[in-house]
Protein backbone atom coordinates (compact mmCIF):
# COMPACT_ATOMS: atom_id res chain seq x y z
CA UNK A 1 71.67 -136.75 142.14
CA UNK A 2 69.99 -137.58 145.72
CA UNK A 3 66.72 -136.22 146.66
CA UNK A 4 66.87 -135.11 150.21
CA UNK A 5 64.43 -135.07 152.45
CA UNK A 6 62.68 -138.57 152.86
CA UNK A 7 62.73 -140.61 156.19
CA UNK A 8 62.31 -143.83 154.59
CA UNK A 9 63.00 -143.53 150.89
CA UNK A 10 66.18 -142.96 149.29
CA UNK A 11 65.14 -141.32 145.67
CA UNK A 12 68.42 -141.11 143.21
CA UNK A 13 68.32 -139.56 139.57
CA UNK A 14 71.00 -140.58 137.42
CA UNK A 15 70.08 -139.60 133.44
CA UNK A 16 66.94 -139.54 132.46
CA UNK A 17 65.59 -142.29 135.70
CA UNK A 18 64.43 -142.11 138.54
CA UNK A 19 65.34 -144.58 141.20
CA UNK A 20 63.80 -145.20 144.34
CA UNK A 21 64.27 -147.55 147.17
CA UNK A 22 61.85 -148.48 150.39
CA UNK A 23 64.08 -147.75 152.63
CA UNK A 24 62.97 -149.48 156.09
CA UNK A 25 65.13 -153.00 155.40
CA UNK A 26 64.99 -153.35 159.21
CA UNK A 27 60.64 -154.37 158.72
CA UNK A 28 61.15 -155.62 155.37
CA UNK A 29 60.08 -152.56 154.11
CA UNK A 30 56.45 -152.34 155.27
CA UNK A 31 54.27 -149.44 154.49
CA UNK A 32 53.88 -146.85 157.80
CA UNK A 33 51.62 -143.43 157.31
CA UNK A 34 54.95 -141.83 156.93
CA UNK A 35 55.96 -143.63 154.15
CA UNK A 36 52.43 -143.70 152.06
CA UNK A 37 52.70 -139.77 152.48
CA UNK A 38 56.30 -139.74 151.09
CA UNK A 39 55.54 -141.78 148.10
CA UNK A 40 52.65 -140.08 147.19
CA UNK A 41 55.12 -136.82 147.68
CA UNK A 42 57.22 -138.52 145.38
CA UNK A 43 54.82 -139.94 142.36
CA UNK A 44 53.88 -136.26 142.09
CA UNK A 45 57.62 -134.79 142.43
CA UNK A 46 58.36 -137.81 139.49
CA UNK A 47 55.37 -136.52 137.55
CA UNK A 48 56.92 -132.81 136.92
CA UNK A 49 59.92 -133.64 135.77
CA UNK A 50 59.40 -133.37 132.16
CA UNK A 51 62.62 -135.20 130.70
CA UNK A 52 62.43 -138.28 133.06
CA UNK A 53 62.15 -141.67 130.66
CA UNK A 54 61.85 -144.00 133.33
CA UNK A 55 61.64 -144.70 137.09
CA UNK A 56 62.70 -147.60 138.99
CA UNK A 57 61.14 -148.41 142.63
CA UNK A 58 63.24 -150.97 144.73
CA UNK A 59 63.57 -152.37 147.92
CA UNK A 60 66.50 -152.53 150.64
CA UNK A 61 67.33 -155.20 152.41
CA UNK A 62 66.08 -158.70 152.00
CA UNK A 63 62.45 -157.98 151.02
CA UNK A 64 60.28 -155.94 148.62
CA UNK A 65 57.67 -155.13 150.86
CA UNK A 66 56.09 -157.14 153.49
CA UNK A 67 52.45 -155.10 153.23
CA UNK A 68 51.42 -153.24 156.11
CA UNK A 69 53.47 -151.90 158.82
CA UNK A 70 52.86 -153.73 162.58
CA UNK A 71 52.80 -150.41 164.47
CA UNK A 72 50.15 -149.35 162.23
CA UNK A 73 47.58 -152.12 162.47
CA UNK A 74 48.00 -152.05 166.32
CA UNK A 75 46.87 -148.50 166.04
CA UNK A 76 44.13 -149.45 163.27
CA UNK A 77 42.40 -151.60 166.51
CA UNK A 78 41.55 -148.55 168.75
CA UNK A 79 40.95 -145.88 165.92
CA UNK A 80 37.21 -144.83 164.68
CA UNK A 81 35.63 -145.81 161.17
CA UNK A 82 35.95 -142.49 160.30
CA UNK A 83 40.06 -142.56 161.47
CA UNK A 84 40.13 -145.66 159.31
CA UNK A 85 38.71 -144.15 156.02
CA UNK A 86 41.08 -141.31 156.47
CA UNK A 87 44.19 -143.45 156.40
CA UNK A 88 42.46 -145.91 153.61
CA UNK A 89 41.87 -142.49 151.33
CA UNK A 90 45.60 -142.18 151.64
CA UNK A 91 46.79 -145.09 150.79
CA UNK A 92 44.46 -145.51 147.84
CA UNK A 93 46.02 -141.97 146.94
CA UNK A 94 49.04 -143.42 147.10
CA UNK A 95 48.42 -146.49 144.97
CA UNK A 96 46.75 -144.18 142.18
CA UNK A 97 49.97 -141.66 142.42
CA UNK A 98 52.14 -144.47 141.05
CA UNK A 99 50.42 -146.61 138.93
CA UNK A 100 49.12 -143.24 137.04
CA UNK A 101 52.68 -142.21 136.31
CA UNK A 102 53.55 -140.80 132.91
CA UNK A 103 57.01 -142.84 132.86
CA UNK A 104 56.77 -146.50 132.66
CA UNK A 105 57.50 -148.27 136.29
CA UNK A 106 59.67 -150.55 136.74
CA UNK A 107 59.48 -152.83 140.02
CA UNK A 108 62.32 -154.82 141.04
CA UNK A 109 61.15 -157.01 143.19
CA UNK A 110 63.06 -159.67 145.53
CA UNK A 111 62.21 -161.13 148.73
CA UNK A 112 58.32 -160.87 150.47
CA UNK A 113 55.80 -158.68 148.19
CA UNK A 114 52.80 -159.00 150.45
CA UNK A 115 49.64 -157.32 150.51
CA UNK A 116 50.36 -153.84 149.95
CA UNK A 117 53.82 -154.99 148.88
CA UNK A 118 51.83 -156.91 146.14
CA UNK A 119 50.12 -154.02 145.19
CA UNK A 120 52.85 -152.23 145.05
CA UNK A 121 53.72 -154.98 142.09
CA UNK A 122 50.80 -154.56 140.67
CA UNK A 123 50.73 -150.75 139.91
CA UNK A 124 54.26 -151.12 137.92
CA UNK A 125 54.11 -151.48 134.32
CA UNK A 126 56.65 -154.02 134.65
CA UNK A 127 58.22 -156.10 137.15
CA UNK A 128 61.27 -158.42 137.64
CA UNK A 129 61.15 -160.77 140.28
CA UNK A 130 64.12 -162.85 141.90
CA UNK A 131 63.14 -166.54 141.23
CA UNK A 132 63.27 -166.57 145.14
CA UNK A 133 60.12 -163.80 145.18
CA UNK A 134 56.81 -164.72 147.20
CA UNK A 135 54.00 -162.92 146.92
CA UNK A 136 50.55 -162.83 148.67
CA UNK A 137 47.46 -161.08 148.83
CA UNK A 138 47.43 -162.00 152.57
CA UNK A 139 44.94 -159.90 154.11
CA UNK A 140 41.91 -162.05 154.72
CA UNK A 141 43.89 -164.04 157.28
CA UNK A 142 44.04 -160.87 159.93
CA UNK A 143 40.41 -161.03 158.81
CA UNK A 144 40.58 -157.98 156.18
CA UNK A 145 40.84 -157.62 152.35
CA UNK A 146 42.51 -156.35 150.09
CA UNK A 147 40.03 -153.33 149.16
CA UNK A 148 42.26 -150.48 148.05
CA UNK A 149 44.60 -152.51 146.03
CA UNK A 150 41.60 -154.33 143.80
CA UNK A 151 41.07 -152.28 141.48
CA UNK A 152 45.17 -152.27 140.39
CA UNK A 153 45.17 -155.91 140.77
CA UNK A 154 42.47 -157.09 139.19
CA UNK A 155 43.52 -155.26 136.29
CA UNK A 156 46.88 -157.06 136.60
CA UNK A 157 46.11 -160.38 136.76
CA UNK A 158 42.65 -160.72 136.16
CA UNK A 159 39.43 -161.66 138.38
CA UNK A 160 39.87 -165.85 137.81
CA UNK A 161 43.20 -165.68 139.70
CA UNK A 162 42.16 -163.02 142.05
CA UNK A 163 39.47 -165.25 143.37
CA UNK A 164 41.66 -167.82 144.13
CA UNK A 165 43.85 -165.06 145.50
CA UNK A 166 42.02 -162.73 147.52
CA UNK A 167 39.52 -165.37 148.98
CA UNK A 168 42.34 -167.84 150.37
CA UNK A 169 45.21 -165.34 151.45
CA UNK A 170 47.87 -167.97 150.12
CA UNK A 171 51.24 -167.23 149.32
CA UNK A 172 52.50 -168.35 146.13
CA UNK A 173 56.01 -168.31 144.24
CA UNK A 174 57.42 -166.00 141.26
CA UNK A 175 56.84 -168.82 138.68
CA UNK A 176 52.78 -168.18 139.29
CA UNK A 177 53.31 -164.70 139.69
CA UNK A 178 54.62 -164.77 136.21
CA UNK A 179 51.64 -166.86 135.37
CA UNK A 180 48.58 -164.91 136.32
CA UNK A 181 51.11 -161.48 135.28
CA UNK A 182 51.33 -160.13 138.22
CA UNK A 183 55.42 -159.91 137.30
CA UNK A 184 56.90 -160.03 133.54
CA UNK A 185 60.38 -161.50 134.07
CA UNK A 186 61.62 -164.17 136.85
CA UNK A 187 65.39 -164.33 137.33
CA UNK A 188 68.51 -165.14 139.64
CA UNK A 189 69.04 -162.26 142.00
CA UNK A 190 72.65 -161.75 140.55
CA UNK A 191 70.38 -161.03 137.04
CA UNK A 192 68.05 -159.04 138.67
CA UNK A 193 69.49 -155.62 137.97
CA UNK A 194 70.84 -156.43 134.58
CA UNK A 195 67.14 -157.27 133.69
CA UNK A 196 65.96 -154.17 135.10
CA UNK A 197 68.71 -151.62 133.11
CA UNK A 198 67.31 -153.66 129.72
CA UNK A 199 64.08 -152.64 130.84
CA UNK A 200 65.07 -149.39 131.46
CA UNK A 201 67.05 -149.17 127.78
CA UNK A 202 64.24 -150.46 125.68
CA UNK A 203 61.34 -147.71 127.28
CA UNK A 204 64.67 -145.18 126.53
CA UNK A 205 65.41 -146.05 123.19
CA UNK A 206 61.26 -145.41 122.68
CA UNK A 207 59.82 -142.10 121.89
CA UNK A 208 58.63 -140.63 125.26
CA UNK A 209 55.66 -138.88 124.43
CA UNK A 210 54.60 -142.27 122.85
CA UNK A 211 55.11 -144.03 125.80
CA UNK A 212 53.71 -141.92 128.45
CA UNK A 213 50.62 -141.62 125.16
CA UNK A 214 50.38 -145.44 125.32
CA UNK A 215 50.08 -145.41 129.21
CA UNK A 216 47.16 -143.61 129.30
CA UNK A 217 45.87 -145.56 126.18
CA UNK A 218 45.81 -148.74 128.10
CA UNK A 219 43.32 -146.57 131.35
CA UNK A 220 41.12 -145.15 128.62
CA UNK A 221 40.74 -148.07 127.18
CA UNK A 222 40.50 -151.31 129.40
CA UNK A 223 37.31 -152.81 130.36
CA UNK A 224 35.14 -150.59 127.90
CA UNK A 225 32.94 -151.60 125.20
CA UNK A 226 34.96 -150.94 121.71
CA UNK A 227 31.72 -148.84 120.39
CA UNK A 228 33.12 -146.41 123.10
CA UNK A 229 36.56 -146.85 122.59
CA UNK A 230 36.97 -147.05 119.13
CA UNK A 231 36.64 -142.91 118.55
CA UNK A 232 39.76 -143.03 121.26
CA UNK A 233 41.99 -145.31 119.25
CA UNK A 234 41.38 -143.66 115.96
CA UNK A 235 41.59 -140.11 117.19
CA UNK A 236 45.12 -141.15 119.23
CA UNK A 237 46.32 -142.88 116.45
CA UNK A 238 46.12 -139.95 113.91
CA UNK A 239 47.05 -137.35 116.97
CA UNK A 240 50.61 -139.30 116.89
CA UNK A 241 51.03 -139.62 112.95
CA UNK A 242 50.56 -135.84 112.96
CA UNK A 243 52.62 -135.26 116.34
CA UNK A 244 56.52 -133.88 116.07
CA UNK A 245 57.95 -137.26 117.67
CA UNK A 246 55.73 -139.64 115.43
CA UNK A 247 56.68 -137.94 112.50
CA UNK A 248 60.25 -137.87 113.11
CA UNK A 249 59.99 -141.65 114.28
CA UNK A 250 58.38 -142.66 110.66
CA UNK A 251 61.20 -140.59 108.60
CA UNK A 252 64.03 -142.05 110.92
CA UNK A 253 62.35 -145.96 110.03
CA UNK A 254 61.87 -144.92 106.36
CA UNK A 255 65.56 -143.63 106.22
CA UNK A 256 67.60 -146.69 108.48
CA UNK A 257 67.99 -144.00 111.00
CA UNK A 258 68.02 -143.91 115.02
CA UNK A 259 65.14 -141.50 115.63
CA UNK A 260 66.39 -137.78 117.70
CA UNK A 261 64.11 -137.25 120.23
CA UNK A 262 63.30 -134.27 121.33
């Protein structure tokens, strides 16, 4: 089924995933007002549809996403601070929208993945890159940075390569982008979609309360001290022994069983 209603998204469910595609090949995909709004539209449309078990975000065209859209950075010159923390708060919105989804996200990434485009990267919970991929957290040479994609990136590849990174504005290939773990697999673009639907079988084959429980495991629980965490992890782990889907994932194991999820 096609979801209607998007300018520059096309947004497909077949199954149980969710596929969407930046749909502005013609700019290499880069991010306008318009489109922030309709992906933040669509995280949250993603986010009520309780029987999804993945989603898949794409780009047409050559390119991933080449970052920020021309048009808007002209406009960016001549608007007020208080214009500019407007359109920041929505694209930080944005950012939070995806990379907070219950479903694991899968990027498939080929072509530019610049800036924003890179951030885009870094809010999936996986990504598969064409060995022909560059990335780059280019801001700092228009003289900006990368402020409301930090906090997703550093907790993607860390704050050693995000110095390097963020301070220098160089573009680098998929081989370090699999390096720092920006992106989890690096393939030939003719594998790049068969990599993807393994992805997509392996979170399927899972039990999907688990997984969207293990998401939030990994925000509640990264970059805390473990005298505040621990409670969490014991608590979740005895909330999913005693859950309907753990216990029917134990007695399928114990048995030699595929597990029937509800």
């Amino acid at each position: 089924m096609t979801h209607k209603g998007y300018r520059h998204l096309i947004s497909t469910c077949s199954g149980r995933v969710e596929r969407l595609t930046l749909n502005r090949p013609e700019v290499r995909n880069a991010l306008n007002d318009e489109m922030v709004e309709e992906l933040t539209h669509w995280a949250a449309r993603v986010r009520e549809q309780r029987d999804l078990r993945a989603a898949v975000i794409a780009g047409a065209g050559s390119s991933f996403s080449a970052g920020a859209d021309l048009g808007g950075m002209a406009r960016a010159i001549d608007c007020s601070h208080e214009q500019n923390v407007r359109d920041a708060a929505a694209l930080s919105k944005m950012f939070l929208a995806l990379d907070t989804l219950p479903v694991p996200l899968i990027g498939r990434v080929q072509g530019a993945a610049l800036g924003g485009g890179a951030g885009l990267a870094a809010v999936c919970d996986v990504v598969v890159a064409d060995e022909q991929a560059l990335f780059g957290f280019t801001e700092v040479k228009l003289g900006l940075i990368p402020a409301v994609i930090s906090p997703f990136v550093l907790a993607k590849i860390g704050r050693s390569a995000a110095r390097e990174l963020f301070l220098s504005g160089m573009r680098f290939g998929a081989a370090r982008a699999l390096a720092i773990g920006l992106v989890h697999r690096v393939v030939a673009a003719v594998q790049l979609d068969d990599t993807v639907e393994q992805y997509v079988s392996e979170v399927g084959a899972a039990g999907p309360e688990a997984v969207a429980a293990a998401k939030a495991l990994l925000r509640d629980v990264w970059g805390r001290p473990f005298e505040q965490v621990a409670p969490v992890t014991v608590q979740a782990m005895a909330a999913r022994r005693v859950s309907d889907e753990g216990q029917e994932g134990l007695r399928a194991f114990l048995e030699k069983r595929k597990p029937k999820w509800s």
